[in-house]
PDB file of N, CA and C in Angstrom:
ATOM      1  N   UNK A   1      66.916 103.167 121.774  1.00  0.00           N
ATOM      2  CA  UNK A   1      66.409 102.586 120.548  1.00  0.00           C
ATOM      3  C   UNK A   1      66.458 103.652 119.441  1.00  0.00           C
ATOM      4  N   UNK A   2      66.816 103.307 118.422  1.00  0.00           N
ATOM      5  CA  UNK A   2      67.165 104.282 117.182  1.00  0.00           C
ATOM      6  C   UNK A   2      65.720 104.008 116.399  1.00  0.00           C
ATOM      7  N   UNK A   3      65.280 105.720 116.243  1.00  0.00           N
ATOM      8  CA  UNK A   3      63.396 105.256 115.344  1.00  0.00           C
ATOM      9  C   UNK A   3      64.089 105.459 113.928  1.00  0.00           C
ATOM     10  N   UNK A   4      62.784 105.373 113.091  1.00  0.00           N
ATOM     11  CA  UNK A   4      62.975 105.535 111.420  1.00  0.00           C
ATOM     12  C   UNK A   4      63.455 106.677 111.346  1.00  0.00           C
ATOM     13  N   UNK A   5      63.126 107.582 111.776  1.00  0.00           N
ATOM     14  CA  UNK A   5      63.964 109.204 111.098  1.00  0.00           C
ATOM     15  C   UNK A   5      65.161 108.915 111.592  1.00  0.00           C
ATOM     16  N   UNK A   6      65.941 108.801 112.661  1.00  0.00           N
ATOM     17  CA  UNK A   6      67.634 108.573 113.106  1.00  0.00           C
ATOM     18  C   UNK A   6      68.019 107.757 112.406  1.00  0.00           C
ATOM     19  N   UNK A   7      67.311 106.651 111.574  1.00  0.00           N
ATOM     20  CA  UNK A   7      68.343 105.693 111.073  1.00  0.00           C
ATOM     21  C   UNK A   7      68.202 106.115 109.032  1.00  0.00           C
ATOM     22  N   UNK A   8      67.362 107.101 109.221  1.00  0.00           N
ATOM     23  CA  UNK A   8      67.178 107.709 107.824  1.00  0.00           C
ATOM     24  C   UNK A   8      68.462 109.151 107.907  1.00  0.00           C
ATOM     25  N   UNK A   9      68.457 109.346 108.998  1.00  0.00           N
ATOM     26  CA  UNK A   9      69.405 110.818 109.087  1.00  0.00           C
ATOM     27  C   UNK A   9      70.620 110.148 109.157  1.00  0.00           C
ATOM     28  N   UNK A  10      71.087 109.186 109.187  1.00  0.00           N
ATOM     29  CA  UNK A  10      72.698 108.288 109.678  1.00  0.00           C
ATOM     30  C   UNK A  10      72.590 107.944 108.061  1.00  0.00           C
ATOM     31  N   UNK A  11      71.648 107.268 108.056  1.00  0.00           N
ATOM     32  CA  UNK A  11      72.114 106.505 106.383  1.00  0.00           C
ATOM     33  C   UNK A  11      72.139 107.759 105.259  1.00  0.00           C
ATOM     34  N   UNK A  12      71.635 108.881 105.358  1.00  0.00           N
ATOM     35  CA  UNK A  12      71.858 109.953 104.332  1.00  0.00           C
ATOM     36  C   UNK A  12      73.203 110.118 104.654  1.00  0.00           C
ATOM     37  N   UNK A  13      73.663 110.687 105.950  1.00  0.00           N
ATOM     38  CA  UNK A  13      74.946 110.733 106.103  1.00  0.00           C
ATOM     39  C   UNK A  13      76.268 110.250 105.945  1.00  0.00           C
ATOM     40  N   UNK A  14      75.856 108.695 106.156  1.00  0.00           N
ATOM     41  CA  UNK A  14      76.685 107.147 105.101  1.00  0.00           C
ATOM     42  C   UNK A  14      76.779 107.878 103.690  1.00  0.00           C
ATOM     43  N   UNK A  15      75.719 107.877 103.491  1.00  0.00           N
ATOM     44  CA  UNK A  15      75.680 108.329 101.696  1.00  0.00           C
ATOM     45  C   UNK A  15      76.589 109.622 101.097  1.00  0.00           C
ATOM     46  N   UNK A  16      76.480 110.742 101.802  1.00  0.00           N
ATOM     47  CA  UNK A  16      77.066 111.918 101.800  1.00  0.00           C
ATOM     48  C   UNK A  16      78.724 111.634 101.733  1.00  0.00           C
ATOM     49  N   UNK A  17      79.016 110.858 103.113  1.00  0.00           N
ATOM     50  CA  UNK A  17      80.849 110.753 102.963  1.00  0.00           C
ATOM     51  C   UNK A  17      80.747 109.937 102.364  1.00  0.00           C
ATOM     52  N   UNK A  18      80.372 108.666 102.135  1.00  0.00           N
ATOM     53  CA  UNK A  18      80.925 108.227 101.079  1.00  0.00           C
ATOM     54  C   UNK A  18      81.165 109.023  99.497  1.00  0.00           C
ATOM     55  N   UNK A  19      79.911 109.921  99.576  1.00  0.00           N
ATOM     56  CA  UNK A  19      80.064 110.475  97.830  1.00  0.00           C
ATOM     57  C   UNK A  19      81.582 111.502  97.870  1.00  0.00           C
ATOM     58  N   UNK A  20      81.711 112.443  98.993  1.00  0.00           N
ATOM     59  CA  UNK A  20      82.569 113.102  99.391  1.00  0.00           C
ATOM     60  C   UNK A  20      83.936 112.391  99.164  1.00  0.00           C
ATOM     61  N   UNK A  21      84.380 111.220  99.705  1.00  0.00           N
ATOM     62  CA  UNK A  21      85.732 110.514  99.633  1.00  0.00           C
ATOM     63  C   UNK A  21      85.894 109.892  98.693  1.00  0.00           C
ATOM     64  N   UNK A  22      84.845 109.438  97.966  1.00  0.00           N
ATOM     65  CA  UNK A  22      85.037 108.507  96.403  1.00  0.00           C
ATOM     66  C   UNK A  22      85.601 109.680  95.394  1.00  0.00           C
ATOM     67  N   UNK A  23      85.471 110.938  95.324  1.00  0.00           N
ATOM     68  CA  UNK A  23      85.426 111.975  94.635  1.00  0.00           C
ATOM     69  C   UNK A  23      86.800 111.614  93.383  1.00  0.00           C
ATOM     70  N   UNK A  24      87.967 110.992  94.396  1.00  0.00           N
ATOM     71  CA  UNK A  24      89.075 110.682  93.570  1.00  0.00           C
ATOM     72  C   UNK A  24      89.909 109.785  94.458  1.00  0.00           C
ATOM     73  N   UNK A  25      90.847 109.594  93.699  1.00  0.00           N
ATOM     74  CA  UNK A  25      91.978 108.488  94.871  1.00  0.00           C
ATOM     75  C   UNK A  25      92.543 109.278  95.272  1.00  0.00           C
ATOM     76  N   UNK A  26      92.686 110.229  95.159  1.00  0.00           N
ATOM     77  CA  UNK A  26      93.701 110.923  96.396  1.00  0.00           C
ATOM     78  C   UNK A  26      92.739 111.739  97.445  1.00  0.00           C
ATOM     79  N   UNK A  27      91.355 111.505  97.730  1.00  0.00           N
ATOM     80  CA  UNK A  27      90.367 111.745  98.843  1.00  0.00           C
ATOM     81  C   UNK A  27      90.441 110.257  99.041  1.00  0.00           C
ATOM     82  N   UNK A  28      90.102 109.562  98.556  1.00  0.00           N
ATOM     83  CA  UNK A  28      90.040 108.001  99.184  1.00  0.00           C
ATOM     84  C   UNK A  28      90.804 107.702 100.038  1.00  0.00           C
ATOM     85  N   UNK A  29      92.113 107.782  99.829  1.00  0.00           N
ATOM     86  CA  UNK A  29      93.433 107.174 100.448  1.00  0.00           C
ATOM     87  C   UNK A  29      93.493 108.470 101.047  1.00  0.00           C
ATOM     88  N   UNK A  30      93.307 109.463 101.432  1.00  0.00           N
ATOM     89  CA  UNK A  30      93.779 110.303 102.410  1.00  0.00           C
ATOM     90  C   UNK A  30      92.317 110.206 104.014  1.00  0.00           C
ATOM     91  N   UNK A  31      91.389 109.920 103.180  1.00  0.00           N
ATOM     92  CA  UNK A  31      90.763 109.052 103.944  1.00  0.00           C
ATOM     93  C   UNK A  31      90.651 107.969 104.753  1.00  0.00           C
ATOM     94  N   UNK A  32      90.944 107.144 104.302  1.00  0.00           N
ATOM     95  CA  UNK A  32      91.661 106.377 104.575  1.00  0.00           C
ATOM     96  C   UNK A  32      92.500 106.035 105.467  1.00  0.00           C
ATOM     97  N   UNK A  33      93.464 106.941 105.028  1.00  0.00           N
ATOM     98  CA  UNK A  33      94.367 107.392 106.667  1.00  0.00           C
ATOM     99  C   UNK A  33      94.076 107.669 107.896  1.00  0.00           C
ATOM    100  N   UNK A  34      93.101 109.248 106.985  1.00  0.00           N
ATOM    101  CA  UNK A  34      92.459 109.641 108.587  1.00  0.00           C
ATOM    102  C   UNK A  34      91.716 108.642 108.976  1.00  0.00           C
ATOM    103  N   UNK A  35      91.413 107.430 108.591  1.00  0.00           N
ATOM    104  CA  UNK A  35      90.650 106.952 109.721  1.00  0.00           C
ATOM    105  C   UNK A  35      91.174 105.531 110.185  1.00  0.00           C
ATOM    106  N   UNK A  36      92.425 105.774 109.857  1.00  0.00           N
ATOM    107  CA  UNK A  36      93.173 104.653 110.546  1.00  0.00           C
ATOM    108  C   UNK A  36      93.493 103.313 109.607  1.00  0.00           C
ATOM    109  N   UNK A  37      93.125 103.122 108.608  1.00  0.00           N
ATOM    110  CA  UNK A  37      92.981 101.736 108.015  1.00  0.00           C
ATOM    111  C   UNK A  37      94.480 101.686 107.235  1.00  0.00           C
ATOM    112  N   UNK A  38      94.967 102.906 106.530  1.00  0.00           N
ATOM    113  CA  UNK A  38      96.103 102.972 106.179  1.00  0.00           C
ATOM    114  C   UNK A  38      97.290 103.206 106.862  1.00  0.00           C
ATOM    115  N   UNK A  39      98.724 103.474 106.994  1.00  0.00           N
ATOM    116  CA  UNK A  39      99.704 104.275 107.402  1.00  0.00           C
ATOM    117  C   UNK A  39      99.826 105.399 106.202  1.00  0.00           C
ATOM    118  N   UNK A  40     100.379 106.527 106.395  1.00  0.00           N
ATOM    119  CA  UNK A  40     101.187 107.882 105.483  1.00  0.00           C
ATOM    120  C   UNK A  40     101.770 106.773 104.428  1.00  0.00           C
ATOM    121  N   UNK A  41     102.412 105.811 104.752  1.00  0.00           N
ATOM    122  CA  UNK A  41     103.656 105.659 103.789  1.00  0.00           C
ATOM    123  C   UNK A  41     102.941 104.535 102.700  1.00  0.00           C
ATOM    124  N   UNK A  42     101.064 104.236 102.678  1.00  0.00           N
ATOM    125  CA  UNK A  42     100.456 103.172 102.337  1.00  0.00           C
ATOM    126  C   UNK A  42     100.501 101.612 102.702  1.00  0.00           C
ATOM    127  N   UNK A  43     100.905 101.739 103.626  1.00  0.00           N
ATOM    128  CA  UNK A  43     100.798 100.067 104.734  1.00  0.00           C
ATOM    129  C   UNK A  43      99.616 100.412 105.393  1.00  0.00           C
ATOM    130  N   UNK A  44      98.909  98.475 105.222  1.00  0.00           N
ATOM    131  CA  UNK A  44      97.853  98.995 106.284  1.00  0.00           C
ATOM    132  C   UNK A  44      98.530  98.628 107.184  1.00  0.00           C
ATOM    133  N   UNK A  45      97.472  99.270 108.047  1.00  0.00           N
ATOM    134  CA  UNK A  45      97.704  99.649 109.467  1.00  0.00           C
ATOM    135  C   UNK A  45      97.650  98.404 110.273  1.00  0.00           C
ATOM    136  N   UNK A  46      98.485  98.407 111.662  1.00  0.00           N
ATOM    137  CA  UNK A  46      98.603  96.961 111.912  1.00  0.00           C
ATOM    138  C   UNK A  46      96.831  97.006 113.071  1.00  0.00           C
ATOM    139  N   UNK A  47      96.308  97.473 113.402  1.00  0.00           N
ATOM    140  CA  UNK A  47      95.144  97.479 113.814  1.00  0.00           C
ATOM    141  C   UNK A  47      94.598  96.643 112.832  1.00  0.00           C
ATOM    142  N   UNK A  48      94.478  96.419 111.750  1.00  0.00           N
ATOM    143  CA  UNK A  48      93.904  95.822 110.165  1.00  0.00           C
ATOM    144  C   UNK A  48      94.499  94.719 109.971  1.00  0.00           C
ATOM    145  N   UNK A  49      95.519  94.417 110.181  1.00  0.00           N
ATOM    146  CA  UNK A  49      96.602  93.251 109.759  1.00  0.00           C
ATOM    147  C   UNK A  49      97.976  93.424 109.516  1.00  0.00           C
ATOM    148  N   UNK A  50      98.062  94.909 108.896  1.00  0.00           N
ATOM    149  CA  UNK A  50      99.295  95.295 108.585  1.00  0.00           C
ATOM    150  C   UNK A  50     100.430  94.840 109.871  1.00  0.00           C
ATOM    151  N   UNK A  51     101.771  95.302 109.321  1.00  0.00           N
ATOM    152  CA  UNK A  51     102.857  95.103 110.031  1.00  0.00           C
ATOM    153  C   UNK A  51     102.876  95.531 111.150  1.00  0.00           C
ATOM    154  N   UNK A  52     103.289  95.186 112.676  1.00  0.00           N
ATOM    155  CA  UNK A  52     103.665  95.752 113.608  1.00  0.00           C
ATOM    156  C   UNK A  52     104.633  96.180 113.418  1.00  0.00           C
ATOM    157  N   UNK A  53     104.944  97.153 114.267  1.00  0.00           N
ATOM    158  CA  UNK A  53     106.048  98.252 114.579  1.00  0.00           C
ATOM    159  C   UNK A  53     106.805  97.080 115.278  1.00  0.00           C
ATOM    160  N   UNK A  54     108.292  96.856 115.256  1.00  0.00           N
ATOM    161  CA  UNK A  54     109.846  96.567 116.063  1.00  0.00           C
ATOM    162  C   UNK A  54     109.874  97.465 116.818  1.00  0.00           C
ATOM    163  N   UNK A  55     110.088  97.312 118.028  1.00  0.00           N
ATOM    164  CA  UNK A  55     110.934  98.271 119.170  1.00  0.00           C
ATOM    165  C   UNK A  55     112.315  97.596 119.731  1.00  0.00           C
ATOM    166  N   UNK A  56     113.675  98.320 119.318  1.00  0.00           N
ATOM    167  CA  UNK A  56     114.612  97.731 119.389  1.00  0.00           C
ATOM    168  C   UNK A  56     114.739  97.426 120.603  1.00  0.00           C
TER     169      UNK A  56
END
């Protein structure tokens, strides 16, 4: 069971990266990446909806 201080120490932490990655679009979208929602080349990711990969 998660008490009031753990879910006060998680949500500061929500707060923190988010302020951290909003900073600009090029932290956003590199963000982004790292965490899977994008590809490098700006496709989302097919985990998300994006395109699957062809294997010839």
């Amino acid at each position: 069971m998660t008490s009031d201080a753990q879910r006060a120490a998680i949500k500061k932490m929500i707060e923190r990266h988010t302020k951290a990655v909003t900073t600009s679009k090029k932290a956003a979208r590199d963000s982004l990446i790292k965490e899977g929602v994008y590809t490098r080349d700006g496709k989302l990711a097919p985990s998300y909806g994006g395109p699957e990969k062809k294997f010839a």
